[in-house]
PDB file of N, CA and C in Angstrom:
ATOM      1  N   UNK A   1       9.562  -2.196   6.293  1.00  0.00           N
ATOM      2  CA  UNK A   1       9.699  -1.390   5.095  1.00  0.00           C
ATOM      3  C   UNK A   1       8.375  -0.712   4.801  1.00  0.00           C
ATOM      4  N   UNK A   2       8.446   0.199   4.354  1.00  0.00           N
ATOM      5  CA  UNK A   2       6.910   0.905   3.781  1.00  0.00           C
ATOM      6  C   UNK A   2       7.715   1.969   2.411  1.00  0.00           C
ATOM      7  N   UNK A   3       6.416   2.658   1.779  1.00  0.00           N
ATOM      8  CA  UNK A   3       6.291   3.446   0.681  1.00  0.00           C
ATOM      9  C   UNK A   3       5.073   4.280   1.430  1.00  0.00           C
ATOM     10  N   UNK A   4       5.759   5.765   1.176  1.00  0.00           N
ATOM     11  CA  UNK A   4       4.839   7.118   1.814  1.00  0.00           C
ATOM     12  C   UNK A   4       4.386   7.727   0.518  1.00  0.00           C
ATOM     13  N   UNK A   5       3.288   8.875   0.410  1.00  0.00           N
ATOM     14  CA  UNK A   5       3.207   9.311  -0.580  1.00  0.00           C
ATOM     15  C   UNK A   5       2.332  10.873   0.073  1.00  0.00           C
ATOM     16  N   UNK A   6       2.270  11.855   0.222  1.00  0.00           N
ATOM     17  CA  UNK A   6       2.450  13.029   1.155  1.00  0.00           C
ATOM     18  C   UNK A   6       1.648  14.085  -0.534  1.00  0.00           C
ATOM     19  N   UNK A   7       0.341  13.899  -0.198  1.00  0.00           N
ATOM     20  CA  UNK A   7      -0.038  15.341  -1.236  1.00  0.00           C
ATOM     21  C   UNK A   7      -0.031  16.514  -0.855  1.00  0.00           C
ATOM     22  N   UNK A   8       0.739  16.922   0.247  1.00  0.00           N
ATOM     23  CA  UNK A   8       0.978  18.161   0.592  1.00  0.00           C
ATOM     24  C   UNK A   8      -0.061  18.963   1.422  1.00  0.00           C
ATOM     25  N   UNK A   9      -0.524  19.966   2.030  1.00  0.00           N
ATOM     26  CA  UNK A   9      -0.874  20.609   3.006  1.00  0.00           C
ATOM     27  C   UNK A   9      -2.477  20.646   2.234  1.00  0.00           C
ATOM     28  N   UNK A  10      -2.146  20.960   1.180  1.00  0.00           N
ATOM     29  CA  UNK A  10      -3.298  21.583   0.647  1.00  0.00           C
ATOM     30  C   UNK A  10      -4.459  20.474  -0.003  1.00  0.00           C
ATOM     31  N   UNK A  11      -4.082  19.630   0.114  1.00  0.00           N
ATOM     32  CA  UNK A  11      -4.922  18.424  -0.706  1.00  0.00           C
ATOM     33  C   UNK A  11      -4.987  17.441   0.229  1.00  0.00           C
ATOM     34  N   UNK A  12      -6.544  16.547  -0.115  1.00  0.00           N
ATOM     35  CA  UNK A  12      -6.488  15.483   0.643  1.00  0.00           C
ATOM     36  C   UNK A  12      -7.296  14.264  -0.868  1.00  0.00           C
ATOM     37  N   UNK A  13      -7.114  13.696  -0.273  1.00  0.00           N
ATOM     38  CA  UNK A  13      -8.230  12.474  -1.165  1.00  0.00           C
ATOM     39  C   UNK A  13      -8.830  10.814  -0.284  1.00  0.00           C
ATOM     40  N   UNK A  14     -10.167  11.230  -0.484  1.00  0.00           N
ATOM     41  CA  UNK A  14     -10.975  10.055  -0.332  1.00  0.00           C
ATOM     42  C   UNK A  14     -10.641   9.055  -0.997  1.00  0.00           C
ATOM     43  N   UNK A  15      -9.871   8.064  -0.655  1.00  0.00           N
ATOM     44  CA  UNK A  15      -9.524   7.160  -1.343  1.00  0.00           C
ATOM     45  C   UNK A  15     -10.867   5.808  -1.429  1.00  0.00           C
ATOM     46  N   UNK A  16     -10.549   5.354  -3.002  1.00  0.00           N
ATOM     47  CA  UNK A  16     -11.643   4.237  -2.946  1.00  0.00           C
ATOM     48  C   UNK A  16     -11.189   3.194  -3.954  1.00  0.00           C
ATOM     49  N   UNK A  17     -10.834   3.350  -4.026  1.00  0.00           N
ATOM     50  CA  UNK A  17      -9.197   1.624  -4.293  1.00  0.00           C
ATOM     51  C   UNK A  17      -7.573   2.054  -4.920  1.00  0.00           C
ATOM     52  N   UNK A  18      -7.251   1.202  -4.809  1.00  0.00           N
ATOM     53  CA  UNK A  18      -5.708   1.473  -5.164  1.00  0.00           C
ATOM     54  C   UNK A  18      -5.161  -0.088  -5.658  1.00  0.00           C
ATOM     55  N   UNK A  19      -4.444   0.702  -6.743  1.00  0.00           N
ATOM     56  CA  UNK A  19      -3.556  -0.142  -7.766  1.00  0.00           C
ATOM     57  C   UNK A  19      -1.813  -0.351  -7.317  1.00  0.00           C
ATOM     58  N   UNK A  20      -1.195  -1.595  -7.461  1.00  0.00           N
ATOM     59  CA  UNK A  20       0.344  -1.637  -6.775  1.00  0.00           C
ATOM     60  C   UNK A  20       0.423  -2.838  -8.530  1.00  0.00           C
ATOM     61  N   UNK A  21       1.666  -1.644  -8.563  1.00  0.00           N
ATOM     62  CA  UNK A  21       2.826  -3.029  -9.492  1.00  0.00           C
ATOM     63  C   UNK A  21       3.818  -3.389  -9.382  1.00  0.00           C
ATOM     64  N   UNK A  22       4.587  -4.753  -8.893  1.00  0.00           N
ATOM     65  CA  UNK A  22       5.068  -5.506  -8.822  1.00  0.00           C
ATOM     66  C   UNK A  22       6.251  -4.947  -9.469  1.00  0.00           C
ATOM     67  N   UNK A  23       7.604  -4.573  -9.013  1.00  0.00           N
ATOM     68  CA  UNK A  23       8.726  -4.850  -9.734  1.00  0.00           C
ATOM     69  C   UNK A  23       9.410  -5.833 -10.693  1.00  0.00           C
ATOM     70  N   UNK A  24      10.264  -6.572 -10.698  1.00  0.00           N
ATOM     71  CA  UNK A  24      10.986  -7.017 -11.563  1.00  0.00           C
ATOM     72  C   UNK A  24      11.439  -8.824 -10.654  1.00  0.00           C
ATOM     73  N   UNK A  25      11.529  -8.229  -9.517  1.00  0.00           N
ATOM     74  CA  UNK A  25      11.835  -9.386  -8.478  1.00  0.00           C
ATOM     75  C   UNK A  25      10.906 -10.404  -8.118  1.00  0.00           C
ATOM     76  N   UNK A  26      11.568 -11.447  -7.506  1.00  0.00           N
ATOM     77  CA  UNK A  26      10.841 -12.171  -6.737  1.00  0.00           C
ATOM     78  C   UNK A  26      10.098 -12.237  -5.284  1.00  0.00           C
ATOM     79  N   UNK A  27      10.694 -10.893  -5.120  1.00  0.00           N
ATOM     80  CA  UNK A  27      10.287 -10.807  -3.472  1.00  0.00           C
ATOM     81  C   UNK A  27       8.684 -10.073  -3.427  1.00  0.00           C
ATOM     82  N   UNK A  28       7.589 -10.881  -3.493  1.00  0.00           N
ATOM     83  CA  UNK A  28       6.026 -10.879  -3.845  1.00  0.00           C
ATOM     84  C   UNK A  28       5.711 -10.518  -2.473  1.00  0.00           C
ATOM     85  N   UNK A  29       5.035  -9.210  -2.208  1.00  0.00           N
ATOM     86  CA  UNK A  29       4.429  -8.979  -0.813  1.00  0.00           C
ATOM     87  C   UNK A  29       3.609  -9.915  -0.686  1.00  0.00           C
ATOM     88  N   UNK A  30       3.657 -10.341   0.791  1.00  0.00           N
ATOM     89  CA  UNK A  30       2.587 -11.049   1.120  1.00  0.00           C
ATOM     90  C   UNK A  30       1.013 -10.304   2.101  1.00  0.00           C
ATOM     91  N   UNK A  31       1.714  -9.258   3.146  1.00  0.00           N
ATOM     92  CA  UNK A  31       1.043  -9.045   4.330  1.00  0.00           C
ATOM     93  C   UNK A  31       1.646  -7.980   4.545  1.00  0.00           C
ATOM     94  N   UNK A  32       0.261  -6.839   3.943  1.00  0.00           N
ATOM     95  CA  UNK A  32       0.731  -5.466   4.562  1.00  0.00           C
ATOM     96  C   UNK A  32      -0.155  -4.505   5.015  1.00  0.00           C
ATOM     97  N   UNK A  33      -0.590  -3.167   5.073  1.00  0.00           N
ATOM     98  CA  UNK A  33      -1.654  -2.338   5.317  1.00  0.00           C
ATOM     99  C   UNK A  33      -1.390  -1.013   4.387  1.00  0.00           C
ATOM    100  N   UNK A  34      -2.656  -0.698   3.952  1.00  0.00           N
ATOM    101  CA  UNK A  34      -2.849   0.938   3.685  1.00  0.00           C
ATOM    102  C   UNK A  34      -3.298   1.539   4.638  1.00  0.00           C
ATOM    103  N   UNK A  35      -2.496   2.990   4.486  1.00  0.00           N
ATOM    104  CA  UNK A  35      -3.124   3.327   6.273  1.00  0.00           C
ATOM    105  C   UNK A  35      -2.855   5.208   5.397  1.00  0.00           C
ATOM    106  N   UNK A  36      -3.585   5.798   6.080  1.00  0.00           N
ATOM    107  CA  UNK A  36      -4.132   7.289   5.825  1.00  0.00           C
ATOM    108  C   UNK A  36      -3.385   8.123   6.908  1.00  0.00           C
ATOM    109  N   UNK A  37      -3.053   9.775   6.714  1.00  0.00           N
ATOM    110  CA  UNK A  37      -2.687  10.432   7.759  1.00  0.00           C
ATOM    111  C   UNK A  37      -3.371  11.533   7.456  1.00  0.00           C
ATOM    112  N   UNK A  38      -3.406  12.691   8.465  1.00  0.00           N
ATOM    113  CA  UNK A  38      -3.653  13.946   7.900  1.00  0.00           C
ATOM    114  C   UNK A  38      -3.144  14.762   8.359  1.00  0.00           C
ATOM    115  N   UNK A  39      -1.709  14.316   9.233  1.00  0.00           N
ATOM    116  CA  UNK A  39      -0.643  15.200   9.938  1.00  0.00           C
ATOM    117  C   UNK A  39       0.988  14.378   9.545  1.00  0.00           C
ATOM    118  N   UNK A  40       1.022  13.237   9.054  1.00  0.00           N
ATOM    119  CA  UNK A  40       1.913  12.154   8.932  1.00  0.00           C
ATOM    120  C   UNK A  40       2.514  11.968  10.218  1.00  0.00           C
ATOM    121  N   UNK A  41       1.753  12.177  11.308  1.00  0.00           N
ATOM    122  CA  UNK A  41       2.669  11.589  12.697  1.00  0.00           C
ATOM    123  C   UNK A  41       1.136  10.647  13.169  1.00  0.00           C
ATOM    124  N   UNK A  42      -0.127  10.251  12.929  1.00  0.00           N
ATOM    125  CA  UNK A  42      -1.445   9.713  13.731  1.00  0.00           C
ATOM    126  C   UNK A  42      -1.594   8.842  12.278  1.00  0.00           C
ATOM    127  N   UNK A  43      -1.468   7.371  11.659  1.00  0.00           N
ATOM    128  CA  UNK A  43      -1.844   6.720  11.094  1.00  0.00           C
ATOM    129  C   UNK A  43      -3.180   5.807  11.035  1.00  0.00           C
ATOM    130  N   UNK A  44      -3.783   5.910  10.282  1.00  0.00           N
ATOM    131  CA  UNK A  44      -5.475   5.171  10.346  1.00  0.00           C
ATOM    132  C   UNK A  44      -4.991   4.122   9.411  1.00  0.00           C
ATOM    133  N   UNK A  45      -5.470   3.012   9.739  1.00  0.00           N
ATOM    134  CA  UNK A  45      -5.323   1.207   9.002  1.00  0.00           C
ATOM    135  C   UNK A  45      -6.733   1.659   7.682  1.00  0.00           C
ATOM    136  N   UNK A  46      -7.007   1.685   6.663  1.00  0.00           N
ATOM    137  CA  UNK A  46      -7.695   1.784   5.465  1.00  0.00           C
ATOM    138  C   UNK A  46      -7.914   0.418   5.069  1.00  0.00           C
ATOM    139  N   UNK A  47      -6.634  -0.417   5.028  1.00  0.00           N
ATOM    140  CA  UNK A  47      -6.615  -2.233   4.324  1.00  0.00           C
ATOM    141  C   UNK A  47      -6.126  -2.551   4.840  1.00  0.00           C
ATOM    142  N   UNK A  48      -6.283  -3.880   5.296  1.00  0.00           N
ATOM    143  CA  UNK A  48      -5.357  -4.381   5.458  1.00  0.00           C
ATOM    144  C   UNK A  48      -4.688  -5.673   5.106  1.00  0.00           C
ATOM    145  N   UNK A  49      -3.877  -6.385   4.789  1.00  0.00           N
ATOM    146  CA  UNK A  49      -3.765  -7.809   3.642  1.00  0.00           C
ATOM    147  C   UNK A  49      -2.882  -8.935   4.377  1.00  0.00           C
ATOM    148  N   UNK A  50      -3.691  -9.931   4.630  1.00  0.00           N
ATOM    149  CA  UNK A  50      -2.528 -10.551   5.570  1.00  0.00           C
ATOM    150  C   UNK A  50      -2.817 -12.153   4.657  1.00  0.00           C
ATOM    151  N   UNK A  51      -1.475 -12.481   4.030  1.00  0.00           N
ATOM    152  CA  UNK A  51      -0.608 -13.575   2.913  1.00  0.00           C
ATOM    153  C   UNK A  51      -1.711 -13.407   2.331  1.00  0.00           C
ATOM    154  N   UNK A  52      -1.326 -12.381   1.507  1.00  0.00           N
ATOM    155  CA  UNK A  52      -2.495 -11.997   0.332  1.00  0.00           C
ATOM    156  C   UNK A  52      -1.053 -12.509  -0.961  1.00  0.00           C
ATOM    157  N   UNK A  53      -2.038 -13.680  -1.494  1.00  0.00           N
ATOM    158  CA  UNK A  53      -1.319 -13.959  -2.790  1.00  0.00           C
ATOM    159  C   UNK A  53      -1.702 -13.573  -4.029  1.00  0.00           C
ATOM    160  N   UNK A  54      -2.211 -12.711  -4.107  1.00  0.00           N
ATOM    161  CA  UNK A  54      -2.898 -11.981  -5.391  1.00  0.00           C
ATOM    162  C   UNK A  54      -1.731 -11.708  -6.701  1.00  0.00           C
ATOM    163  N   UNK A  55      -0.471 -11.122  -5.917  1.00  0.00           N
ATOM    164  CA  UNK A  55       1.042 -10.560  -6.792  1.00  0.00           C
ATOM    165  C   UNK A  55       1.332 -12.320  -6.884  1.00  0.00           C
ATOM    166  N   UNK A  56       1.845 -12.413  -8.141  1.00  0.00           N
ATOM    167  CA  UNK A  56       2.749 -13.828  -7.982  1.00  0.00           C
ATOM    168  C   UNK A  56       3.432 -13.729  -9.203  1.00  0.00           C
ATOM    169  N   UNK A  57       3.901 -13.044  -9.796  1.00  0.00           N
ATOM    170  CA  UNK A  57       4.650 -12.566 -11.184  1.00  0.00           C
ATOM    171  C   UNK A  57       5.353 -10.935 -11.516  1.00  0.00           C
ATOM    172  N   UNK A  58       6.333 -11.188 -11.732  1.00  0.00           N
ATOM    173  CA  UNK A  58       7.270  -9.956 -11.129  1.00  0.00           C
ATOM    174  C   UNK A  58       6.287  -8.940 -12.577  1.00  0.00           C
ATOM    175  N   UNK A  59       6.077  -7.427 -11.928  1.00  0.00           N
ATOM    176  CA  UNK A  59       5.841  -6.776 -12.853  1.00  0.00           C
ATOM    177  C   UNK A  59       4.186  -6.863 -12.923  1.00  0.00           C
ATOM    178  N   UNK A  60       3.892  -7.749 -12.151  1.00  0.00           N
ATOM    179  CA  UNK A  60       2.161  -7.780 -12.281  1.00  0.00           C
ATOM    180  C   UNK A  60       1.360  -7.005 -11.670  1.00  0.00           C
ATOM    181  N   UNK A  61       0.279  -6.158 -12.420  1.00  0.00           N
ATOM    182  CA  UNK A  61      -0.162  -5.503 -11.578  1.00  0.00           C
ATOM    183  C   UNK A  61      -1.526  -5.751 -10.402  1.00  0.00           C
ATOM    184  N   UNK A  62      -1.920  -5.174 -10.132  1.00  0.00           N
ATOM    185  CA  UNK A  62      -3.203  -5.778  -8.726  1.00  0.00           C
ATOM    186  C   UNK A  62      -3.686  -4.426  -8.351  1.00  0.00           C
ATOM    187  N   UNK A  63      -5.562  -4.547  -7.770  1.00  0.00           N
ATOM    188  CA  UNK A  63      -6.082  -3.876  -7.602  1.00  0.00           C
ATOM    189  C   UNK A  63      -7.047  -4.171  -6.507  1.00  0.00           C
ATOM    190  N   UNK A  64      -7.358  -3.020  -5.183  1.00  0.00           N
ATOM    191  CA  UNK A  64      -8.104  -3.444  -4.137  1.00  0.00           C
ATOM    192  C   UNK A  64      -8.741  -2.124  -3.771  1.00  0.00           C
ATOM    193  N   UNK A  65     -10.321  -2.962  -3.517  1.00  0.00           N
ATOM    194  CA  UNK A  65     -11.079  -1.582  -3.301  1.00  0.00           C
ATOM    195  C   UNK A  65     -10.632  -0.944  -2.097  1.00  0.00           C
ATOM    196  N   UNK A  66     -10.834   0.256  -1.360  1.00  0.00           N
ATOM    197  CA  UNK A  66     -10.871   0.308  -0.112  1.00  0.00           C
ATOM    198  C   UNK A  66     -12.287   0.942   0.526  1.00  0.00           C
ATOM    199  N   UNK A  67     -12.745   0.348   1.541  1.00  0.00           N
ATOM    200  CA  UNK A  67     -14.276   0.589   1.809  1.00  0.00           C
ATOM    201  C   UNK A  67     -13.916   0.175   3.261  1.00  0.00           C
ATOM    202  N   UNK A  68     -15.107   1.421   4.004  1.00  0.00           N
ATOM    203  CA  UNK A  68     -15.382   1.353   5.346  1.00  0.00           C
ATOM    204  C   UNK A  68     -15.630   2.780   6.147  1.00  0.00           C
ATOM    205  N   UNK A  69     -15.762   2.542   7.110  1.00  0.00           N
ATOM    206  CA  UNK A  69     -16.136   4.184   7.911  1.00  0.00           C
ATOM    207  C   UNK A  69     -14.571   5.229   7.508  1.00  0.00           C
ATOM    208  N   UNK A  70     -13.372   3.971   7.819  1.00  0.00           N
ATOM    209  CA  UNK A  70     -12.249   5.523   7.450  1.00  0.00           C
ATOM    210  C   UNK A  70     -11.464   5.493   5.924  1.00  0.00           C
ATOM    211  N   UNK A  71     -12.179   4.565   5.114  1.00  0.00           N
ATOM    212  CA  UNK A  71     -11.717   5.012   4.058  1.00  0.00           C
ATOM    213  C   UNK A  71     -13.023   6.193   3.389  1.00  0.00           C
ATOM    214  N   UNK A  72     -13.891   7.033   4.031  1.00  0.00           N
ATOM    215  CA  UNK A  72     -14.691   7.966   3.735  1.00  0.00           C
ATOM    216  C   UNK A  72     -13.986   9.066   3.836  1.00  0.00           C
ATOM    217  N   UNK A  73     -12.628   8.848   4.986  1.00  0.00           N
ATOM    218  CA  UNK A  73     -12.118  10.346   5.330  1.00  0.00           C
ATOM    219  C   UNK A  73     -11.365  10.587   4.433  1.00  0.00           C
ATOM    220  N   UNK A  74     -11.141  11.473   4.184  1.00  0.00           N
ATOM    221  CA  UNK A  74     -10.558  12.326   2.989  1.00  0.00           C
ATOM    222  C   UNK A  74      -8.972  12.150   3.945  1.00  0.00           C
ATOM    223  N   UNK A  75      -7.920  12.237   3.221  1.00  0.00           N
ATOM    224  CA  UNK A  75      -6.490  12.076   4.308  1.00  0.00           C
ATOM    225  C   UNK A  75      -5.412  12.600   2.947  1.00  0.00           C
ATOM    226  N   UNK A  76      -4.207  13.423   3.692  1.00  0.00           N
ATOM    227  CA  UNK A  76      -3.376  13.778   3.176  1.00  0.00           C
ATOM    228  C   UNK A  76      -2.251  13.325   2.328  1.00  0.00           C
ATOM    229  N   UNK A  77      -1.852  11.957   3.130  1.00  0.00           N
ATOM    230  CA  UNK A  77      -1.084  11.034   2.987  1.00  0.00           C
ATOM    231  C   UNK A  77      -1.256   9.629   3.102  1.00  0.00           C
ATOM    232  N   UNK A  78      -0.467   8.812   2.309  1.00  0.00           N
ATOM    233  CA  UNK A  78      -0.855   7.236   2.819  1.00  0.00           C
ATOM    234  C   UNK A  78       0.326   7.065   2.615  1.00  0.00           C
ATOM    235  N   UNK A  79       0.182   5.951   3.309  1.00  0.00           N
ATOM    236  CA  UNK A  79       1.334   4.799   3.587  1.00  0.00           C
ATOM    237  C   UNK A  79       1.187   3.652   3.575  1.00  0.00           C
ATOM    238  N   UNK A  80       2.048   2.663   2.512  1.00  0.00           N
ATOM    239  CA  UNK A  80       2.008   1.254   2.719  1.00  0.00           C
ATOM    240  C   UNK A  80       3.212   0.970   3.393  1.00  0.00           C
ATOM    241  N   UNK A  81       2.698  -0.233   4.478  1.00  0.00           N
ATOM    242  CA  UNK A  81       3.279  -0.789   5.600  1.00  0.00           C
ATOM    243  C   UNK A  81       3.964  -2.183   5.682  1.00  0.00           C
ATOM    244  N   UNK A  82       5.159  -2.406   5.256  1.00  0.00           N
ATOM    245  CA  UNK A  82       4.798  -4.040   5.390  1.00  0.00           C
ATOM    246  C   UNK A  82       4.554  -4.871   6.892  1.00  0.00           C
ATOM    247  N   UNK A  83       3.705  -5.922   7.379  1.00  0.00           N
ATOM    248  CA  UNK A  83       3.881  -5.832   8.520  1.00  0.00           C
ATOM    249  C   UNK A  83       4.232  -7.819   9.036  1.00  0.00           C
ATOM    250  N   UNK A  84       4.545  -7.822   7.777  1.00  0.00           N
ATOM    251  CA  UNK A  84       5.184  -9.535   8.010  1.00  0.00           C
ATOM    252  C   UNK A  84       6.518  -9.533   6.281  1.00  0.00           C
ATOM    253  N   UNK A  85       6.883 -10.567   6.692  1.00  0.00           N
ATOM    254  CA  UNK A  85       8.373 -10.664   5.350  1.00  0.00           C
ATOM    255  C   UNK A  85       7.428 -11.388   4.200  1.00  0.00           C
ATOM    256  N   UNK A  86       8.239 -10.916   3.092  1.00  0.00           N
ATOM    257  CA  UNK A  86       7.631 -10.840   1.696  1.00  0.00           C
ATOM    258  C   UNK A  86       7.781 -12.325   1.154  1.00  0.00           C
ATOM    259  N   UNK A  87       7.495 -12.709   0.344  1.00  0.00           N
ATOM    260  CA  UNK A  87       7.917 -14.205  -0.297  1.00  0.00           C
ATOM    261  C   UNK A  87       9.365 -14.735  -1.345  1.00  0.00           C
ATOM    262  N   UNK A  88      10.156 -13.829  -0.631  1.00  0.00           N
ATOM    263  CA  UNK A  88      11.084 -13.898  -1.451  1.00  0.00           C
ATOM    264  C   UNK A  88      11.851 -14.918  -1.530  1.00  0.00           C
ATOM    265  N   UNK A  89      12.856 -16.066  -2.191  1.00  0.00           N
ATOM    266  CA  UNK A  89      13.127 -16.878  -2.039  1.00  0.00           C
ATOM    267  C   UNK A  89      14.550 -17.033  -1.344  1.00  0.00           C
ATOM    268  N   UNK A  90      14.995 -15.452  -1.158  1.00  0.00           N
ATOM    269  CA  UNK A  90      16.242 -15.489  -0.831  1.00  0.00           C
ATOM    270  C   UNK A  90      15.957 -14.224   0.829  1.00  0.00           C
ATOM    271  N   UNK A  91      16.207 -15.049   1.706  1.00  0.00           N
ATOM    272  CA  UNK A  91      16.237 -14.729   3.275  1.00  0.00           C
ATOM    273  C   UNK A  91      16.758 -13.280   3.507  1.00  0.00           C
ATOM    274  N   UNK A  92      17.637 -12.943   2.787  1.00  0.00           N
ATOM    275  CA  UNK A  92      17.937 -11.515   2.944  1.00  0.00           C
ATOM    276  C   UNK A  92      16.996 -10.736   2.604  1.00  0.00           C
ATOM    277  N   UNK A  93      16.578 -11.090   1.633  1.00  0.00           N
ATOM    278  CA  UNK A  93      15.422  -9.558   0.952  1.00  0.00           C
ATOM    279  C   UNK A  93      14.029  -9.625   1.508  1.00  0.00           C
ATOM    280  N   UNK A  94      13.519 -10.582   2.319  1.00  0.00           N
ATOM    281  CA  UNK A  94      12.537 -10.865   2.627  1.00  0.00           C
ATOM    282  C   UNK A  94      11.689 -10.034   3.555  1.00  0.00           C
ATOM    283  N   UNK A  95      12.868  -8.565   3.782  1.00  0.00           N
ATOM    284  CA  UNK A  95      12.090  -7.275   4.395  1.00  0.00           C
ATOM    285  C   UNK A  95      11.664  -6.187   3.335  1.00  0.00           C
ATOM    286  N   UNK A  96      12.039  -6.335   1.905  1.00  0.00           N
ATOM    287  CA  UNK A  96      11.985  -5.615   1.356  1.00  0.00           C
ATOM    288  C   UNK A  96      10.501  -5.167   0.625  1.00  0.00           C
ATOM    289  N   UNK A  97      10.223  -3.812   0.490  1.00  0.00           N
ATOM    290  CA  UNK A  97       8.444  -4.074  -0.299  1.00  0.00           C
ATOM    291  C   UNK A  97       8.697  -3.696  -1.406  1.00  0.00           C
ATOM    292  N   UNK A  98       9.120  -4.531  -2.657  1.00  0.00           N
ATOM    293  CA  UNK A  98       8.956  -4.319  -4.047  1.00  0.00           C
ATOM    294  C   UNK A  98       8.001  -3.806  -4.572  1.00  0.00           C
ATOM    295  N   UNK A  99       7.979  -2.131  -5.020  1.00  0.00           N
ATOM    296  CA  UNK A  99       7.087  -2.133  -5.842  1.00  0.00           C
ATOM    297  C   UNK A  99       7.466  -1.214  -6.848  1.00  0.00           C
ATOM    298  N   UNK A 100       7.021  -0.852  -8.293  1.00  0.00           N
ATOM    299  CA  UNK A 100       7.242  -0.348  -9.117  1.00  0.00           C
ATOM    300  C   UNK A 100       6.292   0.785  -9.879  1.00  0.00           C
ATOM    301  N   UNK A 101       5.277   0.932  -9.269  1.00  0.00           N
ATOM    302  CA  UNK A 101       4.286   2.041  -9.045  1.00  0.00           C
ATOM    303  C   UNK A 101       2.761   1.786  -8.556  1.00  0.00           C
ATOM    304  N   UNK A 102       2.929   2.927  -7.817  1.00  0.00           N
ATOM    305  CA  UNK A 102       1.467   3.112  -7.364  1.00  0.00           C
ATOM    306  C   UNK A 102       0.073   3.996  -7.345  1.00  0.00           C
ATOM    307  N   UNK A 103      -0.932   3.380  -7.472  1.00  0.00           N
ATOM    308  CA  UNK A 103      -1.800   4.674  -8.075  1.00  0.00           C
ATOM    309  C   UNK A 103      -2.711   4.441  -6.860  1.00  0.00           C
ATOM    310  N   UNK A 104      -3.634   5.899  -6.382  1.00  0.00           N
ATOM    311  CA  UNK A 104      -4.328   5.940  -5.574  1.00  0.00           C
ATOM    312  C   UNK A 104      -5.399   6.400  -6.216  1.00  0.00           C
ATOM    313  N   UNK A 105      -6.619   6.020  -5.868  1.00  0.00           N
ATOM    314  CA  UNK A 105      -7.991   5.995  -6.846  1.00  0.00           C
ATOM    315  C   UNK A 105      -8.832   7.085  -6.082  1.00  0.00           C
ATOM    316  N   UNK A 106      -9.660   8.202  -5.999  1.00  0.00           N
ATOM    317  CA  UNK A 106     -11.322   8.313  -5.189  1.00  0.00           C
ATOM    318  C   UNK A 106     -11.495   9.767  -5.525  1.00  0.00           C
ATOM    319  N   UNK A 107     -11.553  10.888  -4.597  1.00  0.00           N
ATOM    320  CA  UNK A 107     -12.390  11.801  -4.823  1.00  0.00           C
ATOM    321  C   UNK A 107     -11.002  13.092  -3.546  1.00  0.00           C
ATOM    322  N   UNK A 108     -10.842  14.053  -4.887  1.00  0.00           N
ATOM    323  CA  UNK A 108     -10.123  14.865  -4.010  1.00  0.00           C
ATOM    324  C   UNK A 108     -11.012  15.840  -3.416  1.00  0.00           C
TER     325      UNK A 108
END
């Protein structure tokens, strides 16, 4: 599962942390990545979170810097990735990435 977010041709942004809130559910990401494009077909890894228990309350929000050589590049698009199953208590939903909004932080 993932969430894309595409500022269009004309814009890019240096990202330098980002905020995720938690839906309503129980299904709490555990292990995923922020990752950058600047064509949406060549993805760059920005974060990455592996059984990050930070979310543990539906609706909660959370915040992570992003720092390193490619979170300097300025990029068009991001994408969160999930890249393991969520903590959900019920086996079906456990592909799903709950979230209820997202903000991207840095310098357009």
């Amino acid at each position: 599962s993932w969430w894309q977010v595409d500022l269009g041709e004309q814009h890019q942004l240096a990202i330098t942390y980002y905020t995720l809130r938690h839906d309503g559910s129980q299904d709490f990401v555990r292990s995923w990545v922020l990752q950058g494009s600047h064509d949406l077909a060549v993805w760059v890894d920005l974060k990455r979170h592996s059984n990050d228990t930070t979310i543990k309350v539906p609706g909660q929000y959370a915040s992570w810097p992003v720092i390193g050589p490619a979170a300097a590049v300025p990029y068009r698009a991001f994408r969160l990735l999930l890249t393991a199953p969520n903590a959900s208590p019920n086996p079906a939903s456990r592909h799903n990435f709950c979230l209820s909004n997202l903000e991207l932080y840095g310098f357009l």
